[in-house]
PDB file of N, CA and C in Angstrom:
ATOM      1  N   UNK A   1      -7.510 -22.071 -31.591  1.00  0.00           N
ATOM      2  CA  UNK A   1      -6.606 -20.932 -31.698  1.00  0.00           C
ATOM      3  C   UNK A   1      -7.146 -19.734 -30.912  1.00  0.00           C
ATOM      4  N   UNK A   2      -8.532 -19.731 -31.225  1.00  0.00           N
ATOM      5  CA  UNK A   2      -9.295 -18.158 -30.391  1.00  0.00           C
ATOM      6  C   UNK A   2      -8.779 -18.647 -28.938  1.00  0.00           C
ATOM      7  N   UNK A   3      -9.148 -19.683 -28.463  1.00  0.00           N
ATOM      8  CA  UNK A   3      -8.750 -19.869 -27.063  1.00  0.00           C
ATOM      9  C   UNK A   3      -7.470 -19.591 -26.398  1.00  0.00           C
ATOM     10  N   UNK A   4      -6.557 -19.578 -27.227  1.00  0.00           N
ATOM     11  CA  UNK A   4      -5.480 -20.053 -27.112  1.00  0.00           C
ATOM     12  C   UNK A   4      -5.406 -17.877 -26.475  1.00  0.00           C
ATOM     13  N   UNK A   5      -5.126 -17.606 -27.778  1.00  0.00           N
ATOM     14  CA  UNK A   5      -5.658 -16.309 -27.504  1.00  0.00           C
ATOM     15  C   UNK A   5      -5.834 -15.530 -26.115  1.00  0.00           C
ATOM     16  N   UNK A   6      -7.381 -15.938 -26.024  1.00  0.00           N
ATOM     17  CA  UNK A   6      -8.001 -15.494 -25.313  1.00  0.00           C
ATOM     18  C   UNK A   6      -7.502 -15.827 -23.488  1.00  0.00           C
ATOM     19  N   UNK A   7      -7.199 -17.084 -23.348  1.00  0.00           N
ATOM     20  CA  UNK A   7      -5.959 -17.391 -22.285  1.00  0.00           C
ATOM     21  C   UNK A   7      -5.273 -16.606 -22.337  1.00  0.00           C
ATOM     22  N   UNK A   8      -4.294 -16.573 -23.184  1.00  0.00           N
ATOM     23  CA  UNK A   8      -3.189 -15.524 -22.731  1.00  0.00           C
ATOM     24  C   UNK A   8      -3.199 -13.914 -22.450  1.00  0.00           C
ATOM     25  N   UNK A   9      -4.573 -13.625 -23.465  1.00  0.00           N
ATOM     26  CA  UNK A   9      -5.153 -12.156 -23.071  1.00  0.00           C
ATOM     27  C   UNK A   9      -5.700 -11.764 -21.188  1.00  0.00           C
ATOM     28  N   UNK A  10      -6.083 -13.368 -20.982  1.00  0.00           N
ATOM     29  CA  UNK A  10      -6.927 -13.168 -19.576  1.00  0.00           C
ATOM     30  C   UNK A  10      -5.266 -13.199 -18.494  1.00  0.00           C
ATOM     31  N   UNK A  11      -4.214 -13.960 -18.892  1.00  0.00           N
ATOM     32  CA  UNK A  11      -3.442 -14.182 -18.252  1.00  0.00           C
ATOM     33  C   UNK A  11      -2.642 -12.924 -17.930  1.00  0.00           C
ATOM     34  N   UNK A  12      -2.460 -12.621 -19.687  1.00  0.00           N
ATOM     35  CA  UNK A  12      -1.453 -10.551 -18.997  1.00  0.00           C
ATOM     36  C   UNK A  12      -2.807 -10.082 -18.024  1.00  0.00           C
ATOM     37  N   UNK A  13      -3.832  -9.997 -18.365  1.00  0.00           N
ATOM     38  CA  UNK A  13      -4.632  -8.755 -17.336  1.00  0.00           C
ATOM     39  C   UNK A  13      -4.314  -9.227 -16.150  1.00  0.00           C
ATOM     40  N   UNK A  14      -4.576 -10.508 -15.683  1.00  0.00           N
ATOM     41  CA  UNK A  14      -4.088 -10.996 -14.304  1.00  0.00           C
ATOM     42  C   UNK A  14      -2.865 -10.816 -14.109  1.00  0.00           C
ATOM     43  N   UNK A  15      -1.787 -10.875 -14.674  1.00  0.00           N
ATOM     44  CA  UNK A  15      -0.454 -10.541 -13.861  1.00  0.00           C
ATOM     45  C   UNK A  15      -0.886  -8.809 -13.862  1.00  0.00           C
ATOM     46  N   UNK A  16      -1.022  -7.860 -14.777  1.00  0.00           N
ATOM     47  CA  UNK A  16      -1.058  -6.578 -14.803  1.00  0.00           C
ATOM     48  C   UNK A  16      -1.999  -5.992 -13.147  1.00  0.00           C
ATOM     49  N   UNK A  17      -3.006  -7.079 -13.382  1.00  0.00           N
ATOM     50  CA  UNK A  17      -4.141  -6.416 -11.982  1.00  0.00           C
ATOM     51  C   UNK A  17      -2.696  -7.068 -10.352  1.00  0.00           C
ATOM     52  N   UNK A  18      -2.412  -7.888 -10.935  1.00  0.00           N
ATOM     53  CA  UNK A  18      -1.587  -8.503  -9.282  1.00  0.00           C
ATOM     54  C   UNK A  18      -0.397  -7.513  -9.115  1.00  0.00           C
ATOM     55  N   UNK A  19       0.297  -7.150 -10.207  1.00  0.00           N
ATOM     56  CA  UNK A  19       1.229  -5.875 -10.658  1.00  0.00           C
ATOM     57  C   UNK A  19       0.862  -5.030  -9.355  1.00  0.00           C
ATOM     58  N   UNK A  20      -0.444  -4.293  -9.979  1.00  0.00           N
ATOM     59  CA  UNK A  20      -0.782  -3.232  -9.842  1.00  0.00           C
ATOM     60  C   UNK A  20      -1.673  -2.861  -8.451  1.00  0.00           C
ATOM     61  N   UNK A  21      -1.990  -4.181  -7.868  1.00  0.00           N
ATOM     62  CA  UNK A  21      -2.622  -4.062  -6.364  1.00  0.00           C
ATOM     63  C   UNK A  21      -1.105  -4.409  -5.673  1.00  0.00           C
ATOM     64  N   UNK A  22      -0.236  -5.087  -6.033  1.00  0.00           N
ATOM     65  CA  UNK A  22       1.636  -4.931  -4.943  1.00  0.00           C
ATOM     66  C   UNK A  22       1.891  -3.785  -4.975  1.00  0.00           C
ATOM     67  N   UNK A  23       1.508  -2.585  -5.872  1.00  0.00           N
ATOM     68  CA  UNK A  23       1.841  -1.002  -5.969  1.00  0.00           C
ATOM     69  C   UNK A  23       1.881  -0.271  -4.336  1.00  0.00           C
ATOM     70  N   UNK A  24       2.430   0.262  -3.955  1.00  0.00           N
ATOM     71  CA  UNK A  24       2.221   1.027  -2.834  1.00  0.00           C
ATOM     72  C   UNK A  24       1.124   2.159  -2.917  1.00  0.00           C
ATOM     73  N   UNK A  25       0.602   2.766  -2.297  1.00  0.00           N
ATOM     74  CA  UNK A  25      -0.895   3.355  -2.458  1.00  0.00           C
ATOM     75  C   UNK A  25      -0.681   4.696  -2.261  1.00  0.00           C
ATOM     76  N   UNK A  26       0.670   5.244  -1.728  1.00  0.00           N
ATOM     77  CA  UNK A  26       0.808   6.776  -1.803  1.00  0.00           C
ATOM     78  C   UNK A  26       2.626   6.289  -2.484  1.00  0.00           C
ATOM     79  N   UNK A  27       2.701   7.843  -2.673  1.00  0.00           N
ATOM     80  CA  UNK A  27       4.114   8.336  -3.729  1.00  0.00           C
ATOM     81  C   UNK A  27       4.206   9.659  -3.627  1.00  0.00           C
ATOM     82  N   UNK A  28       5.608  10.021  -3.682  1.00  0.00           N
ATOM     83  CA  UNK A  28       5.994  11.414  -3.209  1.00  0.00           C
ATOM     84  C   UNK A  28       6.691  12.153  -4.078  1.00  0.00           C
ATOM     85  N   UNK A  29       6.957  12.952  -4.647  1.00  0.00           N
ATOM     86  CA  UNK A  29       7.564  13.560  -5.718  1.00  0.00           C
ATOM     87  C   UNK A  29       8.020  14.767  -4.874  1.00  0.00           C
ATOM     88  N   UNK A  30       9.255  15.141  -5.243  1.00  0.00           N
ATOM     89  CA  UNK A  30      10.371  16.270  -4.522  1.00  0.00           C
ATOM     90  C   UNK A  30      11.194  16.597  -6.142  1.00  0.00           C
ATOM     91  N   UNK A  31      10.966  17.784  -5.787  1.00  0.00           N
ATOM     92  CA  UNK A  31      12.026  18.811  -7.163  1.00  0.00           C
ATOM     93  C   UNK A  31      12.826  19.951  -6.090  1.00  0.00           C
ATOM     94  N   UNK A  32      14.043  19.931  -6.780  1.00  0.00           N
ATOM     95  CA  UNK A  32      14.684  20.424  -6.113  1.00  0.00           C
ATOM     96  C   UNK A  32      15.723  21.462  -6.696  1.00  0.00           C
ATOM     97  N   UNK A  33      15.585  23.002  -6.758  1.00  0.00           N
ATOM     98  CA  UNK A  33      17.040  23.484  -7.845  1.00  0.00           C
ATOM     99  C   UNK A  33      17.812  24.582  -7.121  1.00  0.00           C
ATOM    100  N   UNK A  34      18.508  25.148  -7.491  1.00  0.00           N
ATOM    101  CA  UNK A  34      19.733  26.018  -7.012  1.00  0.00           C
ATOM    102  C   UNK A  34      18.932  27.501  -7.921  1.00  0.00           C
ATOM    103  N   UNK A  35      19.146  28.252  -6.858  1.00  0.00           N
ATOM    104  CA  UNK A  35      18.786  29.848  -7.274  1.00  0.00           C
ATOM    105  C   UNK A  35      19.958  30.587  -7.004  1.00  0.00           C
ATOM    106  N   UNK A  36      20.374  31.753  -7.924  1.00  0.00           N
ATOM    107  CA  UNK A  36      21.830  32.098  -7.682  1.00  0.00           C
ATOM    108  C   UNK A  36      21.164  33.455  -7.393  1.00  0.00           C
ATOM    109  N   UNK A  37      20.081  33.607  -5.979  1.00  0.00           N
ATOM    110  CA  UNK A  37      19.772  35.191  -5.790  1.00  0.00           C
ATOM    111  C   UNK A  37      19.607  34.939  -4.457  1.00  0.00           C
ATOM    112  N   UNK A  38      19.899  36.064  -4.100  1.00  0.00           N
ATOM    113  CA  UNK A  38      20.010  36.475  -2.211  1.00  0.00           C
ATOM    114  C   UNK A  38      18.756  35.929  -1.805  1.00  0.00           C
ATOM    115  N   UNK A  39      18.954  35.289  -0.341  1.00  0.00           N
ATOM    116  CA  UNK A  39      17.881  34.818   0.149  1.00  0.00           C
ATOM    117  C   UNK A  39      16.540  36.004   0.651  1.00  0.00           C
ATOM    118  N   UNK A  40      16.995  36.898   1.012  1.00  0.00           N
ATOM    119  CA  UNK A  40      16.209  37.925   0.894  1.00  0.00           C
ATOM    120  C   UNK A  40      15.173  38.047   0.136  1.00  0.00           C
ATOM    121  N   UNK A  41      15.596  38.594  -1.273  1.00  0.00           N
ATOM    122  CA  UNK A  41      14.869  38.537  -2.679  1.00  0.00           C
ATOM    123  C   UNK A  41      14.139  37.511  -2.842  1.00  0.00           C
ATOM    124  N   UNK A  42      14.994  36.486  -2.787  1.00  0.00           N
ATOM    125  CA  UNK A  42      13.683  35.028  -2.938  1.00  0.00           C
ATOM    126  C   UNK A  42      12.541  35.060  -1.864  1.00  0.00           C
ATOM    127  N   UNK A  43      12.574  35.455  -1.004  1.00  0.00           N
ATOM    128  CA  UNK A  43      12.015  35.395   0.291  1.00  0.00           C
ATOM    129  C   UNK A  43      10.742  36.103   0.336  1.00  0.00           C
ATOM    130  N   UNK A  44      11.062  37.604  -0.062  1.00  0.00           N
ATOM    131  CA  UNK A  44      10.481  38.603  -0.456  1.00  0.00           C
ATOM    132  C   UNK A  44       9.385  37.968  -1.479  1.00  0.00           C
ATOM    133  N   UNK A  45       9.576  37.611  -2.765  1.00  0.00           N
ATOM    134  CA  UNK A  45       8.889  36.596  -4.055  1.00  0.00           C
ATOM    135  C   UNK A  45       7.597  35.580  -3.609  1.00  0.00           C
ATOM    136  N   UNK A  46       8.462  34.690  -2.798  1.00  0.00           N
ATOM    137  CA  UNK A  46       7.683  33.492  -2.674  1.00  0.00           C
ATOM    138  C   UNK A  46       6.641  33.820  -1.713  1.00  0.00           C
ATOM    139  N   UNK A  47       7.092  34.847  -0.516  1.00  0.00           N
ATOM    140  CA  UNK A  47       5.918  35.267   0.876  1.00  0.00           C
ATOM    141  C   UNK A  47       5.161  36.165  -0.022  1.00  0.00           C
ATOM    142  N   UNK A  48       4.914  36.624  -1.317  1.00  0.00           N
ATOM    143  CA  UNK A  48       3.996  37.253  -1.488  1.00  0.00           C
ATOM    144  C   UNK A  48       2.986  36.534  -2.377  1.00  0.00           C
ATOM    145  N   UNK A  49       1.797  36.242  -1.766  1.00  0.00           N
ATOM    146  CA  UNK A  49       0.950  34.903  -2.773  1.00  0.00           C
ATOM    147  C   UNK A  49       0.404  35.707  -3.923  1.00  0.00           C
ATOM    148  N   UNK A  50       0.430  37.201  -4.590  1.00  0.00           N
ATOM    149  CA  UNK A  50      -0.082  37.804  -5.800  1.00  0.00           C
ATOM    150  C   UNK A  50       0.886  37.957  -6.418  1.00  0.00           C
ATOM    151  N   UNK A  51       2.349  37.408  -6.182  1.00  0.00           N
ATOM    152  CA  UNK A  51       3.516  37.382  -7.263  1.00  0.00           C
ATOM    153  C   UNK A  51       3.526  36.028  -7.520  1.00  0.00           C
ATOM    154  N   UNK A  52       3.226  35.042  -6.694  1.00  0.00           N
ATOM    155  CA  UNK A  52       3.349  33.657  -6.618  1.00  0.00           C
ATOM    156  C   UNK A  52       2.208  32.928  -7.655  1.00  0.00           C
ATOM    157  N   UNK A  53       0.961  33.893  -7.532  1.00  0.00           N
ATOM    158  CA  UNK A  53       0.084  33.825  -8.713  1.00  0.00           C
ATOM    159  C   UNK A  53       0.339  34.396  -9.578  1.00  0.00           C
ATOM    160  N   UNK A  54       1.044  35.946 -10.042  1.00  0.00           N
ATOM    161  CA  UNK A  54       1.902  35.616 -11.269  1.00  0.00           C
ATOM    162  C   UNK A  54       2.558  35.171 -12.089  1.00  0.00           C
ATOM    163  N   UNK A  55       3.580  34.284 -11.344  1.00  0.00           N
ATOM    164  CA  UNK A  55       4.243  33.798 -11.966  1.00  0.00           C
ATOM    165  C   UNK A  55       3.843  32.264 -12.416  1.00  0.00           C
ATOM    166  N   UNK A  56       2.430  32.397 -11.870  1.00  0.00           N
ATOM    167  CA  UNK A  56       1.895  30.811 -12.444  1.00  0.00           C
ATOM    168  C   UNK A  56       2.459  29.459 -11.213  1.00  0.00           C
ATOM    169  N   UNK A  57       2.677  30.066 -10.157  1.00  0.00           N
ATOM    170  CA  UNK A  57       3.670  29.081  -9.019  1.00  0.00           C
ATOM    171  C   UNK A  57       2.281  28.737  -8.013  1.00  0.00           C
ATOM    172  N   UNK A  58       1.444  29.602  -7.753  1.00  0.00           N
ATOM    173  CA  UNK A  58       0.217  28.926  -6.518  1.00  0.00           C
ATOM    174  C   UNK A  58      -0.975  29.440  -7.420  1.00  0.00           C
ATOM    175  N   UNK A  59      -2.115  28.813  -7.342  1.00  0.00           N
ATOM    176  CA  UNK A  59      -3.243  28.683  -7.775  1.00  0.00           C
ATOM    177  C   UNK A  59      -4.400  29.806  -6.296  1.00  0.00           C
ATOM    178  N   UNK A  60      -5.131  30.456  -7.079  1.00  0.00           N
ATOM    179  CA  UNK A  60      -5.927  31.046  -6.205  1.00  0.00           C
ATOM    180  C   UNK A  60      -7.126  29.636  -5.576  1.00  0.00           C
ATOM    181  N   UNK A  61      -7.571  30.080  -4.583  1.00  0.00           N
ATOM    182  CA  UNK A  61      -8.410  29.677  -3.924  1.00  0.00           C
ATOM    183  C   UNK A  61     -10.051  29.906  -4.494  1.00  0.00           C
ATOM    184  N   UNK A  62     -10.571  28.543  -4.972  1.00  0.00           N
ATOM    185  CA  UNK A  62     -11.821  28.354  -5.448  1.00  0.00           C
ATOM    186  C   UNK A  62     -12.438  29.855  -4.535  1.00  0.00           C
ATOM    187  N   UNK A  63     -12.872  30.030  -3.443  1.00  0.00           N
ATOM    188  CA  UNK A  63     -13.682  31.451  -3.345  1.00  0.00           C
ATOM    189  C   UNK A  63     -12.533  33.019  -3.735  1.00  0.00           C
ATOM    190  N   UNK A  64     -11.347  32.760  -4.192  1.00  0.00           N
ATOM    191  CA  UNK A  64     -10.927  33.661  -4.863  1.00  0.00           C
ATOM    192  C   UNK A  64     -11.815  34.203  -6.592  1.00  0.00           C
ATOM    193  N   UNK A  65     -12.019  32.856  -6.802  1.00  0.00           N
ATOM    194  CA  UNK A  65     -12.382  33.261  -8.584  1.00  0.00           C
ATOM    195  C   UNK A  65     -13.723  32.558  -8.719  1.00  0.00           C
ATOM    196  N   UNK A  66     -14.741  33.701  -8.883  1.00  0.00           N
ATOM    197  CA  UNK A  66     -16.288  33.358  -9.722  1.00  0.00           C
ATOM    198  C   UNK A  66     -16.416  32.220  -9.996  1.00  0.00           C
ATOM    199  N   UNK A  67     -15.808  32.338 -11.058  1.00  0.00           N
ATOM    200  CA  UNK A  67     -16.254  31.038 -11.784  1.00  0.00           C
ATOM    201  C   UNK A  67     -16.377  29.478 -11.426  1.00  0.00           C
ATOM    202  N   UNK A  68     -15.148  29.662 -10.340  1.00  0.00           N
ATOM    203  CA  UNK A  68     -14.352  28.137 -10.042  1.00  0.00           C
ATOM    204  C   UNK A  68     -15.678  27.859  -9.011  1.00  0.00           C
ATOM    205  N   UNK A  69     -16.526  29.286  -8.454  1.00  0.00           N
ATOM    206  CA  UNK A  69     -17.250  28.862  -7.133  1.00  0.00           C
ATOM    207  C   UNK A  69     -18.178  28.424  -7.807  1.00  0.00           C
ATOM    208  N   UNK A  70     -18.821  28.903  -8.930  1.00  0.00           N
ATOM    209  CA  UNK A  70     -20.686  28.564  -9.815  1.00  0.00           C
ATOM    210  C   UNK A  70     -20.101  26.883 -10.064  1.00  0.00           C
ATOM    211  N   UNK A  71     -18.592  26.744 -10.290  1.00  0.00           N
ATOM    212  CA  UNK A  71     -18.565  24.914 -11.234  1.00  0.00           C
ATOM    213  C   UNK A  71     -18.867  24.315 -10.258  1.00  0.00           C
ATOM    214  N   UNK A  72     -18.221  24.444  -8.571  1.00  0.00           N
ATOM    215  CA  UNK A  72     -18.611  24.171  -7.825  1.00  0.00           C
ATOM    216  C   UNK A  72     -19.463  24.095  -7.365  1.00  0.00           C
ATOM    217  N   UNK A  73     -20.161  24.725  -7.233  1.00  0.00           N
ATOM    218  CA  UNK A  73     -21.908  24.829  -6.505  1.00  0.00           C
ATOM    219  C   UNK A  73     -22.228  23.799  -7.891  1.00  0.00           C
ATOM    220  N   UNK A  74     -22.405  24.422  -9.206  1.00  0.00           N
ATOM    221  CA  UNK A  74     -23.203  23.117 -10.218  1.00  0.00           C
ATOM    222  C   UNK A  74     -22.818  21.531  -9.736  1.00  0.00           C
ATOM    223  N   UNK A  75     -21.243  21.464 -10.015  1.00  0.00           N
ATOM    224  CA  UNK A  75     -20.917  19.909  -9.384  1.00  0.00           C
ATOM    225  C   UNK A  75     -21.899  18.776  -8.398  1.00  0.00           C
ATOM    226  N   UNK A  76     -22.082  20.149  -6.927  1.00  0.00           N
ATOM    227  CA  UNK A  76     -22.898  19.590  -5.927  1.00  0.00           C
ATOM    228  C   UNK A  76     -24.353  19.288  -5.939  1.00  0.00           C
ATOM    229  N   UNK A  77     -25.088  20.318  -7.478  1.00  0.00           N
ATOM    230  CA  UNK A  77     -26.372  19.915  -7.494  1.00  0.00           C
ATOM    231  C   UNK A  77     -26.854  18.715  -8.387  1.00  0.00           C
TER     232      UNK A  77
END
């Protein structure tokens, strides 16, 4: 019975690993929505990267922020 088992346990991992190496190796994700404000205004928003970091939309740059640079430097030693 354990065998019996244990076959079929070895058998899903093998279909799961053959699955999962047919996978394609890159993937692309696109979001896409409708803004009901003058292109201007939006324009104005998004070209400024310290509103864009307000609003939580772009991430500063590791030598922007302390901290992110010391995790870094530790990481490398």
């Amino acid at each position: 019975m354990l065998k019996k088992i244990l076959t079929a346990l070895a058998a899903i991992v093998v279909i799961f690993v053959i699955v999962v190496a047919l996978q394609p190796a890159d993937f692309r994700v696109e979001r896409t929505t409708t803004i009901a404000a003058p292109q201007a205004e939006l324009f104005a928003q998004v070209n400024d990267l310290g509103r864009l970091v307000s609003l939580g939309q772009a991430r500063p740059r590791c030598e922007d922020n302390p901290s992110m640079v010391r995790n870094r430097a530790r990481a490398r030693s």
